[in-house]
Protein backbone atom coordinates (compact mmCIF):
# COMPACT_ATOMS: atom_id res chain seq x y z
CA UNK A 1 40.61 -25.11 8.40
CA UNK A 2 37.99 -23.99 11.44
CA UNK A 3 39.46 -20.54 10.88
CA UNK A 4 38.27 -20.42 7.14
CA UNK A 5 35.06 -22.73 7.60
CA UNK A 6 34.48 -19.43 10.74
CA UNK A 7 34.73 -16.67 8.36
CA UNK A 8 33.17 -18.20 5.58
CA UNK A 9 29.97 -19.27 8.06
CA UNK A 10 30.17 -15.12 8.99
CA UNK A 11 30.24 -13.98 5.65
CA UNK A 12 27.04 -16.00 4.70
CA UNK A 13 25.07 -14.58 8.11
CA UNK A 14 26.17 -11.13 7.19
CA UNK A 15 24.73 -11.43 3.20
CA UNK A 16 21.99 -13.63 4.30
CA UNK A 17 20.80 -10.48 6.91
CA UNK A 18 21.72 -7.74 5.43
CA UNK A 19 19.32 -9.21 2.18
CA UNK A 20 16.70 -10.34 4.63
CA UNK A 21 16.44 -6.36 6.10
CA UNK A 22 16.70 -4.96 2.80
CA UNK A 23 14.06 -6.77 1.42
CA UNK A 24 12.02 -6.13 4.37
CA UNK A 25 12.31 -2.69 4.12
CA UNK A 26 11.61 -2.58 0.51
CA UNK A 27 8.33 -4.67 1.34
CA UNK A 28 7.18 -1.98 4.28
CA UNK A 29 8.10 0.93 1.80
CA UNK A 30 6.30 -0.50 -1.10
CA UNK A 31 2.92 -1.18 1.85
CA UNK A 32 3.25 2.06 2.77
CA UNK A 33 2.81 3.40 -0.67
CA UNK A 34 0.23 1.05 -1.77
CA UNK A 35 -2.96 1.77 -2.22
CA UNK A 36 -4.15 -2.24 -2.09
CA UNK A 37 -6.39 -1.03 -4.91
CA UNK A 38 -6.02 -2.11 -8.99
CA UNK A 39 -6.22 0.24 -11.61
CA UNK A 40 -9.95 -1.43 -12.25
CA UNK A 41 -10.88 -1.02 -8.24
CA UNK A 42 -10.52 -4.21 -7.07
CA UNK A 43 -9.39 -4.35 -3.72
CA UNK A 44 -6.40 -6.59 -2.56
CA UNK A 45 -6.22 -7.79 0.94
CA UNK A 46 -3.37 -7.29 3.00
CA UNK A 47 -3.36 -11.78 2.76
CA UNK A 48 -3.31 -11.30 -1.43
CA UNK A 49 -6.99 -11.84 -1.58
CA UNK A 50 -8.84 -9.93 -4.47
CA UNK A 51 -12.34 -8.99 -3.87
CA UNK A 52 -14.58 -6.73 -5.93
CA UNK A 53 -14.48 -4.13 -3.28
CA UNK A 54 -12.90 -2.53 -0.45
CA UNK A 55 -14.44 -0.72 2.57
CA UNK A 56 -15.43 2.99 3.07
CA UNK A 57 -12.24 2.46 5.45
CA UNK A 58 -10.11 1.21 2.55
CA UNK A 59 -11.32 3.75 0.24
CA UNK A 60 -10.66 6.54 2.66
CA UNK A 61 -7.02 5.39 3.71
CA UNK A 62 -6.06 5.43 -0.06
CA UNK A 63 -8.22 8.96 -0.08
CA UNK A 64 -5.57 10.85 1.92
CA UNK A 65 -2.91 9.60 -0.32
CA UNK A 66 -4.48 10.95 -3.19
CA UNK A 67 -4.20 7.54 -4.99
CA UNK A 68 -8.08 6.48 -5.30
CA UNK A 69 -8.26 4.80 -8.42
CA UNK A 70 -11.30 6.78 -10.46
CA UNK A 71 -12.85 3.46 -10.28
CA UNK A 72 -13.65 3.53 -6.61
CA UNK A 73 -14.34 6.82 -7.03
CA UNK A 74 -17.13 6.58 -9.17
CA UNK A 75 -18.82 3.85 -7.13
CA UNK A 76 -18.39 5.51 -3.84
CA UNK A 77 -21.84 5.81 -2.10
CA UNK A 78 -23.64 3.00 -4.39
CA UNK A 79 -23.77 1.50 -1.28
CA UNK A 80 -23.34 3.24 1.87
CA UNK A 81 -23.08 6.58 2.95
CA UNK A 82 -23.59 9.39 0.68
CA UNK A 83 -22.10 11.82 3.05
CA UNK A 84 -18.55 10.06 3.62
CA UNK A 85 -18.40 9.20 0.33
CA UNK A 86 -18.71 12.71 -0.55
CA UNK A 87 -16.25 13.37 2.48
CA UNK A 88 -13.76 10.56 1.01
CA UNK A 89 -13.75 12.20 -2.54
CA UNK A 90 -13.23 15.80 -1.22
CA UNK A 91 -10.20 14.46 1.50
CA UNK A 92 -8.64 12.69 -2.58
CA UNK A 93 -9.18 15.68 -4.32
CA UNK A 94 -7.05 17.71 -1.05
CA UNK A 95 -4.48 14.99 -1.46
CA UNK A 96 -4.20 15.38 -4.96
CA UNK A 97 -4.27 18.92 -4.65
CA UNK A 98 -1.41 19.09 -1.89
CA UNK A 99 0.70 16.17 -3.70
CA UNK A 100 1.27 19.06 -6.95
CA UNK A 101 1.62 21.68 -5.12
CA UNK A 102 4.68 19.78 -3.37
């Protein structure tokens, strides 16, 4: 009876951690690829929070990806820098550039 309640106890730590690092690593694969920005260039925050926009720093991250919506790209520099957001757009348009050629 201990014997079975044992192995049955084991079997439900292996499942229960083998699930719990599979989803983890599906979670830091699916960060890693995010962009944190929408299709419409609102920004999500790494806590779920949507604001209106990122930062220059967001907007650059996603930049050497090649994944800045066209969204963010057209309102780069509104406010800010002119000269990084011209910097920003060139380093997306090198990502894009490098992610076909691949």
């Amino acid at each position: 009876m201990n014997r079975k309640i044992l192995i049955i106890l084991g079997v439900s730590v292996f499942i229960i951690s083998t699930t719990t690092v599979a989803i983890s690593m599906a979670t830091a694969e699916s960060e890693k690829k995010s962009c944190r920005y929408t299709e419409d260039g609102y920004y999500i925050s790494p806590k779920g929070e949507i604001s209106a926009f990122g930062t220059m720093d967001h907007a650059a991250k996603c930049a050497a990806k090649g994944e800045l919506p066209s969204k963010v790209q057209e309102r780069l520099g509104q406010w800010g820098s002119r000269d990084r957001a011209n910097a920003i757009l060139q380093i997306n348009l090198d990502a894009q550039t490098k992610n076909i050629n691949e």
